[in-house]
Protein backbone atom coordinates (compact mmCIF):
# COMPACT_ATOMS: atom_id res chain seq x y z
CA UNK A 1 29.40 -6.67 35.35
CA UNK A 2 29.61 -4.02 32.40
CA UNK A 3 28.95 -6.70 30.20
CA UNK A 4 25.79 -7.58 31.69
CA UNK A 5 24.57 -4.17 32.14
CA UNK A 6 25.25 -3.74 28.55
CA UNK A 7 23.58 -7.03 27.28
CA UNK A 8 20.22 -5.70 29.51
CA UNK A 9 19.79 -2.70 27.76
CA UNK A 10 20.58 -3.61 23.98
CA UNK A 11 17.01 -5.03 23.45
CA UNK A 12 16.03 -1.90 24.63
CA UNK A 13 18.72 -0.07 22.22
CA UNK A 14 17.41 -2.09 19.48
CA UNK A 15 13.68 -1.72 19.86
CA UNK A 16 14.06 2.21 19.87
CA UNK A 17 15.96 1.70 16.71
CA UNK A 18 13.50 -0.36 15.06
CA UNK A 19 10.70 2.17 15.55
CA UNK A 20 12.90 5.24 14.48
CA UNK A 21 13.51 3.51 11.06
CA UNK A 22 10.06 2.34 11.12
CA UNK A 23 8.11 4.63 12.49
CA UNK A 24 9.84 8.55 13.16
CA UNK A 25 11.58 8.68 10.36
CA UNK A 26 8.96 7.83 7.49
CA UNK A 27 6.47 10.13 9.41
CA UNK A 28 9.01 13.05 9.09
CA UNK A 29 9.87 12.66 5.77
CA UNK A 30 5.86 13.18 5.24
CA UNK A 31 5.28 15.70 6.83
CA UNK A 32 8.80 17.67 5.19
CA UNK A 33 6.86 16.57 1.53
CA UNK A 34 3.58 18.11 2.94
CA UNK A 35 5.08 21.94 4.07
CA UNK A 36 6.87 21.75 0.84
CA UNK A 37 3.85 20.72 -1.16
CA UNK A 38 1.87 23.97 1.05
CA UNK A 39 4.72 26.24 0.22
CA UNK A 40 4.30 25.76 -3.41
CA UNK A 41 1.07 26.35 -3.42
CA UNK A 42 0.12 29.35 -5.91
CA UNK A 43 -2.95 31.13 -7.58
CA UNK A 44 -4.62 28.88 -9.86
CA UNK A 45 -4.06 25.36 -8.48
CA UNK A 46 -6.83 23.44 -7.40
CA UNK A 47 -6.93 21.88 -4.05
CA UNK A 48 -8.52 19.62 -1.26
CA UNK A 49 -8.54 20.75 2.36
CA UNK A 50 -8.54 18.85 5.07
CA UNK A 51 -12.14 19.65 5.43
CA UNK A 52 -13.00 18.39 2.00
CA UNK A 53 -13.66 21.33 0.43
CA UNK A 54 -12.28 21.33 -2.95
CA UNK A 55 -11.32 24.65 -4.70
CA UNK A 56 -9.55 27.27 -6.51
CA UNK A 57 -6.52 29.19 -5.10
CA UNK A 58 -7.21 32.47 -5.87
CA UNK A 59 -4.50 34.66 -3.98
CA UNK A 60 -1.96 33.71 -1.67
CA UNK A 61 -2.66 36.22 1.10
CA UNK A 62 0.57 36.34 3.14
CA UNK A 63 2.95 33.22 4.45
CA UNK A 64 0.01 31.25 6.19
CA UNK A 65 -3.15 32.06 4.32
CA UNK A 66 -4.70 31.31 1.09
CA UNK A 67 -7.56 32.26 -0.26
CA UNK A 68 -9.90 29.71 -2.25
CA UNK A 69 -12.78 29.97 -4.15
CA UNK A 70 -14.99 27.36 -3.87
CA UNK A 71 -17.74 28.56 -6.02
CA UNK A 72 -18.66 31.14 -8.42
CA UNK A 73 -18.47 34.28 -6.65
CA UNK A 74 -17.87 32.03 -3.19
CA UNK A 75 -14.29 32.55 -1.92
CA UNK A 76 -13.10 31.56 1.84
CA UNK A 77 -9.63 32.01 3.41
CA UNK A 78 -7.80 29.26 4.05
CA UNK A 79 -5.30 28.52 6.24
CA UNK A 80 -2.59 26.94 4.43
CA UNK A 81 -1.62 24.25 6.42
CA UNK A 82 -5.25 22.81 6.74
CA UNK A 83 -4.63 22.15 2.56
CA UNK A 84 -4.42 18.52 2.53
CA UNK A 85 -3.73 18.23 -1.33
CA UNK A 86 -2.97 19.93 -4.40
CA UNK A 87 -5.01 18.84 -7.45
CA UNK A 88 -4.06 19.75 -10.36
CA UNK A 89 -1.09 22.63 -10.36
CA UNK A 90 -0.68 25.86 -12.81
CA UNK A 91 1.98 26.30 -15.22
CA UNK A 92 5.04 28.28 -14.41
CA UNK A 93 4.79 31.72 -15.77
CA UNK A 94 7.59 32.03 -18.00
């Protein structure tokens, strides 16, 4: 009777398997590359929020704020997990 019990649930077994390779996993490896990508986010690089907005980071107010300017003399704060990509990045100061 084990047997059978067992042989019931392996489709089951197998489909969770499928979508953890297929799905889970490749959407958590994303989002680890976006909070990286956030986290290196400094003054100078040029970026895209979620919004659409595109703009300069000007200062990096604290851990979860940025602020961008988006314009000449126009500068918002920006949350930084609404960036949804860097543009073009500043060099490392050496």
């Amino acid at each position: 009777m084990d047997g059978g019990a067992l042989a019931q649930f392996l489709p089951l077994i197998l489909i969770f398997a499928i979508m953890y390779f297929l799905l889970i996993r490749p959407q958590q490896k994303k989002v680890k590359q976006h909070q990286a990508m956030v986290e290196a986010v400094r003054r100078g690089d040029q970026i895209i929020t979620q919004g659409g907005l595109i703009g300069k980071v000007v200062k990096v107010k604290d851990d979860n704020e940025v602020e961008v300017e988006l314009a000449e003399n126009v500068k918002v704060r920006v949350v930084k997990s609404t960036i949804a990509n860097v543009i073009s990045k500043t060099e490392p100061a050496n």
